[in-house]
C-alpha atoms as a PDB file:
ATOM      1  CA  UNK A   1     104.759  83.013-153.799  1.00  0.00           C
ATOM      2  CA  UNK A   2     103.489  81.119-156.608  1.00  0.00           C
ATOM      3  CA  UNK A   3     105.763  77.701-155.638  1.00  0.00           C
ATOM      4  CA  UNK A   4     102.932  78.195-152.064  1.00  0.00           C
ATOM      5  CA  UNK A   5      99.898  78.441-154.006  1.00  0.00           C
ATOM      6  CA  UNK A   6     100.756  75.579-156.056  1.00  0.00           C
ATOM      7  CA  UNK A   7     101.636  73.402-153.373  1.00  0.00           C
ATOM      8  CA  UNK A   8      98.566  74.548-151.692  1.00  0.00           C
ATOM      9  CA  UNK A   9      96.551  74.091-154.780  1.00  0.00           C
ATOM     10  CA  UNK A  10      98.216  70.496-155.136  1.00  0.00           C
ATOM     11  CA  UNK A  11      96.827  69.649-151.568  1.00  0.00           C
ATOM     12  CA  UNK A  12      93.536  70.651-152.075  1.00  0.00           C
ATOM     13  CA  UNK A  13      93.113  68.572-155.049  1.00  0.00           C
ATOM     14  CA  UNK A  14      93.364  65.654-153.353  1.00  0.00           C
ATOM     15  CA  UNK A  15      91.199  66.370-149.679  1.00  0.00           C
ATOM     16  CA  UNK A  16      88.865  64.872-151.118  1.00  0.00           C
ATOM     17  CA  UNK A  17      89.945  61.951-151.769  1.00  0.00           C
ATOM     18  CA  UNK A  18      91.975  61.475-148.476  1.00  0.00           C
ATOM     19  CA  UNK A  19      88.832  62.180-146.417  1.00  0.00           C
ATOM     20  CA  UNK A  20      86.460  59.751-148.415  1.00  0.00           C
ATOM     21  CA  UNK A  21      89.570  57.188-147.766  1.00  0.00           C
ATOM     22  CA  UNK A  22      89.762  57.750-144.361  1.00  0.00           C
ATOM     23  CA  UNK A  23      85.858  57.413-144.037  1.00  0.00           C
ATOM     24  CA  UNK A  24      85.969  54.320-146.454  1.00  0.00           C
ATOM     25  CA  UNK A  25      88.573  52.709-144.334  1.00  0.00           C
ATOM     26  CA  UNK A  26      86.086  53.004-140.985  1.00  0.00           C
ATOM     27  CA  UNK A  27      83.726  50.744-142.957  1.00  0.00           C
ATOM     28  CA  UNK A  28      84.885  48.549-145.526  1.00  0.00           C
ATOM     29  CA  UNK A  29      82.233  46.389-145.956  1.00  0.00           C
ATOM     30  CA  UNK A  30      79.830  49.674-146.848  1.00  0.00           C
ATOM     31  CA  UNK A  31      82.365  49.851-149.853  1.00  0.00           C
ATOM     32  CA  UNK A  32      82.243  46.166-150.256  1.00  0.00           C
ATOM     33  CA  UNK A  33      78.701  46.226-150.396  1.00  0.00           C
ATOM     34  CA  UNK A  34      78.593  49.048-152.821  1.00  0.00           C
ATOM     35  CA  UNK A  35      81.008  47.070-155.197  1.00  0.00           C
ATOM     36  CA  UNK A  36      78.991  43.763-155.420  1.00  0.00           C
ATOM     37  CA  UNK A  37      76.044  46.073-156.109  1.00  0.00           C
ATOM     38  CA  UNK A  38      77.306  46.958-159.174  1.00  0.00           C
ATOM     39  CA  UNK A  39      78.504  43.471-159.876  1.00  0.00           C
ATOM     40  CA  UNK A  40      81.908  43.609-160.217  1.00  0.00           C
ATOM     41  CA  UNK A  41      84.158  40.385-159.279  1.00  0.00           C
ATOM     42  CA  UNK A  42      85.831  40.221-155.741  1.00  0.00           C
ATOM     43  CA  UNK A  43      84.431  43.507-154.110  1.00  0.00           C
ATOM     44  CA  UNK A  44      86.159  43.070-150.698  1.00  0.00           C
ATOM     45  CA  UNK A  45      89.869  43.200-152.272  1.00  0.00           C
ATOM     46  CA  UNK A  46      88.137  46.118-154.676  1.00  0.00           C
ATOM     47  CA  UNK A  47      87.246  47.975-151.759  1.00  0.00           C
ATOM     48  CA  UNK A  48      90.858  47.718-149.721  1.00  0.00           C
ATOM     49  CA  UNK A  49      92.054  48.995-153.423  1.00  0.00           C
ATOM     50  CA  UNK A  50      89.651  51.620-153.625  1.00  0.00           C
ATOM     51  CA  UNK A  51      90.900  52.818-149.478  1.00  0.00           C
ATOM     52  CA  UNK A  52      94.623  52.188-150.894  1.00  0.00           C
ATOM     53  CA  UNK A  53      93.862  54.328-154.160  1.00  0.00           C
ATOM     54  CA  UNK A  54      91.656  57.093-152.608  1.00  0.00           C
ATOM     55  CA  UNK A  55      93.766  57.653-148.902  1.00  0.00           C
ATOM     56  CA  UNK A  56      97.262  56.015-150.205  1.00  0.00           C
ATOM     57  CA  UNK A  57      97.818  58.294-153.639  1.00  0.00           C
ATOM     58  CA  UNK A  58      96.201  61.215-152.099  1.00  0.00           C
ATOM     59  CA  UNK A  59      98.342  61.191-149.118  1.00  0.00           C
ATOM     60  CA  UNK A  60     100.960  61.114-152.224  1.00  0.00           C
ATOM     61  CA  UNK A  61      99.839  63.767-153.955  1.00  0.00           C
ATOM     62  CA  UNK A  62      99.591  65.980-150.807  1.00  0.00           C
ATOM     63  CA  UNK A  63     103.307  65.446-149.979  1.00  0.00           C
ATOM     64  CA  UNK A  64     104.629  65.963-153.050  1.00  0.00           C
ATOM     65  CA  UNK A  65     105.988  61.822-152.990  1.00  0.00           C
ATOM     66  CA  UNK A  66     105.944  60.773-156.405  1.00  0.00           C
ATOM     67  CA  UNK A  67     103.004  62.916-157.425  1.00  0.00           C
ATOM     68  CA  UNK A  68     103.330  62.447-161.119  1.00  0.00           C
ATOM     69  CA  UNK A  69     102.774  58.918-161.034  1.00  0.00           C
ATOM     70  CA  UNK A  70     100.673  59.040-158.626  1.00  0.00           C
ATOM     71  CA  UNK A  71      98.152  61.760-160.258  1.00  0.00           C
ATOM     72  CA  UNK A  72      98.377  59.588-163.022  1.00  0.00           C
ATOM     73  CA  UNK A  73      97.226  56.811-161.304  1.00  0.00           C
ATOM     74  CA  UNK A  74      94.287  58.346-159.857  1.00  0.00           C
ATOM     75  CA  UNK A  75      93.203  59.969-162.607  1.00  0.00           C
ATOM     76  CA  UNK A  76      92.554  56.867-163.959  1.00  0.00           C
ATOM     77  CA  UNK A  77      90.837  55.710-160.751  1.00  0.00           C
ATOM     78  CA  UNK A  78      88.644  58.809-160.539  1.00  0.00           C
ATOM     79  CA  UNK A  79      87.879  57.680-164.768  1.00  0.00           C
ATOM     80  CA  UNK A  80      86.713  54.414-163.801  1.00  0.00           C
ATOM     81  CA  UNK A  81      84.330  55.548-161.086  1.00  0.00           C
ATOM     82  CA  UNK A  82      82.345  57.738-163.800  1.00  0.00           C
ATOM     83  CA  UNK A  83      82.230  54.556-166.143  1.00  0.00           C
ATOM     84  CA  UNK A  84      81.051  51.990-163.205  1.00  0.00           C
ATOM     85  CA  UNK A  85      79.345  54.391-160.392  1.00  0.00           C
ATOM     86  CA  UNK A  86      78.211  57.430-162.112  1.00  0.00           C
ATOM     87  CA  UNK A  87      77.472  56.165-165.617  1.00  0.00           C
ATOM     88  CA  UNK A  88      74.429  58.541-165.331  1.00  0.00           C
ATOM     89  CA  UNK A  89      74.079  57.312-169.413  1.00  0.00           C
ATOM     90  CA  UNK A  90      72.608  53.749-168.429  1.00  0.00           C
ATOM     91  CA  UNK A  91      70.407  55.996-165.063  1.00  0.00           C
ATOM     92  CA  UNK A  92      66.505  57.101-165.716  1.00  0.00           C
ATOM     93  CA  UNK A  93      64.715  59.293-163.108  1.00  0.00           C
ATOM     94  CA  UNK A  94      66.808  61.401-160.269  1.00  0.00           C
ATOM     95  CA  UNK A  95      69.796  59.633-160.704  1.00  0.00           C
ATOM     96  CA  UNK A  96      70.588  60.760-163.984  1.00  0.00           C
ATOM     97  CA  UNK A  97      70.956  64.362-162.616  1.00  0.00           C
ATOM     98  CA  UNK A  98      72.643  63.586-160.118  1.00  0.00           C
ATOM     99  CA  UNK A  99      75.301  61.074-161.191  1.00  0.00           C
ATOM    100  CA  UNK A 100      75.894  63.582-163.785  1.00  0.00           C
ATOM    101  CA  UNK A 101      77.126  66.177-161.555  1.00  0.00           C
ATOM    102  CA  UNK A 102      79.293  63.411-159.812  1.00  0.00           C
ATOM    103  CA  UNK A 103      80.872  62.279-162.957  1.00  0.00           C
ATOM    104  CA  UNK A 104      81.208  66.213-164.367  1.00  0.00           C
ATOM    105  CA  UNK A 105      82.945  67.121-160.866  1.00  0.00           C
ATOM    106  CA  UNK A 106      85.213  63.599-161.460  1.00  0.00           C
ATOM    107  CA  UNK A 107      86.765  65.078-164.949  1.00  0.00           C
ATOM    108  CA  UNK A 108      87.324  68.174-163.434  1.00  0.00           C
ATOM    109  CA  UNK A 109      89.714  66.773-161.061  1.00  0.00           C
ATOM    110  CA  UNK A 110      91.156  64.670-163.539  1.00  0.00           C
ATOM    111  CA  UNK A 111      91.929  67.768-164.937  1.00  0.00           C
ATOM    112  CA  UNK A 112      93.316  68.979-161.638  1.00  0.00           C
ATOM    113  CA  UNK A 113      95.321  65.408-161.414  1.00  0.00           C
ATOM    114  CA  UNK A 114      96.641  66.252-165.223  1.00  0.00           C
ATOM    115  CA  UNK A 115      97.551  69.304-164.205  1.00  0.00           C
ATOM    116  CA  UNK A 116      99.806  68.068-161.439  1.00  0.00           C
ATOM    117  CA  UNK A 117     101.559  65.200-163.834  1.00  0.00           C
ATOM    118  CA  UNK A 118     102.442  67.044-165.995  1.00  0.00           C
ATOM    119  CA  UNK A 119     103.956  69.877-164.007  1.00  0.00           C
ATOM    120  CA  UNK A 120     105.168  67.742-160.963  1.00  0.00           C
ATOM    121  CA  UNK A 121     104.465  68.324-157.021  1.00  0.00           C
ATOM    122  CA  UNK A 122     106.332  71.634-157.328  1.00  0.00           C
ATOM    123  CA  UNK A 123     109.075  73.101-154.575  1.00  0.00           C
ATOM    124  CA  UNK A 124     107.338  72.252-151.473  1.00  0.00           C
ATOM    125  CA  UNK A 125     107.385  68.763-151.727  1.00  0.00           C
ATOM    126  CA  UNK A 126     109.270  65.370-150.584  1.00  0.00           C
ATOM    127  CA  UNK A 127     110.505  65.047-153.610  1.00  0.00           C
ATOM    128  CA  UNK A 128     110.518  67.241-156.922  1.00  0.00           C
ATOM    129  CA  UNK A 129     109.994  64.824-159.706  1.00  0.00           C
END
């Protein structure tokens, strides 16, 4: 019984991130955009590794395919968004609010992601590493 709930728990970490991949992959150059907004170097290859991070590690995660590493590694993708998209720190007005709850609800699935590399995909999974 537990083995279930973990795998189930280890799924829906990571529907989030597989749906905003999916959507991100409709419309690219929304992410693109979005990128070059904040001024980082070569959004459009950022925003096919942001699509390849959020749908391609999720998908990962969710079949229990090397989750470990792949927790790990978005972890530290979901890190990076709260320093460059919801550094609520450097915001004045609305946005501070707001990208605060964004970047509290980002460590708390880090802590989800943390959760799941350090105790692995669990039973049901592709493979149990």
């Amino acid at each position: 019984m537990s083995q279930a709930v973990f795998s189930v728990a280890r799924i829906l970490v990571v529907v989030l991130f597989c749906v905003s991949g999916a959507q991100k992959l409709m419309n690219p150059g929304m992410v693109a955009g979005a990128i070059s907004a904040k001024g980082l170097p070569y959004p459009q290859v950022l925003a096919y590794l942001t699509i390849a991070a959020e749908l391609g590690l999720g998908l990962l995660i969710a079949l229990g395919f090397y989750a470990r590493a792949a927790a790990v590694l978005l972890a530290v993708f979901t890190l990076a968004t709260i320093v460059v998209f919801h550094n609520f720190w450097s915001m004045t007005g609305d946005a501070v609010r707001t990208n605060q709850i964004q970047a509290m609800k980002n460590l708390s699935i880090i802590g989800g992601l943390l959760m799941i590399a350090a105790a692995g995909p669990g039973r049901f999974a592709l493979n149990r590493r």
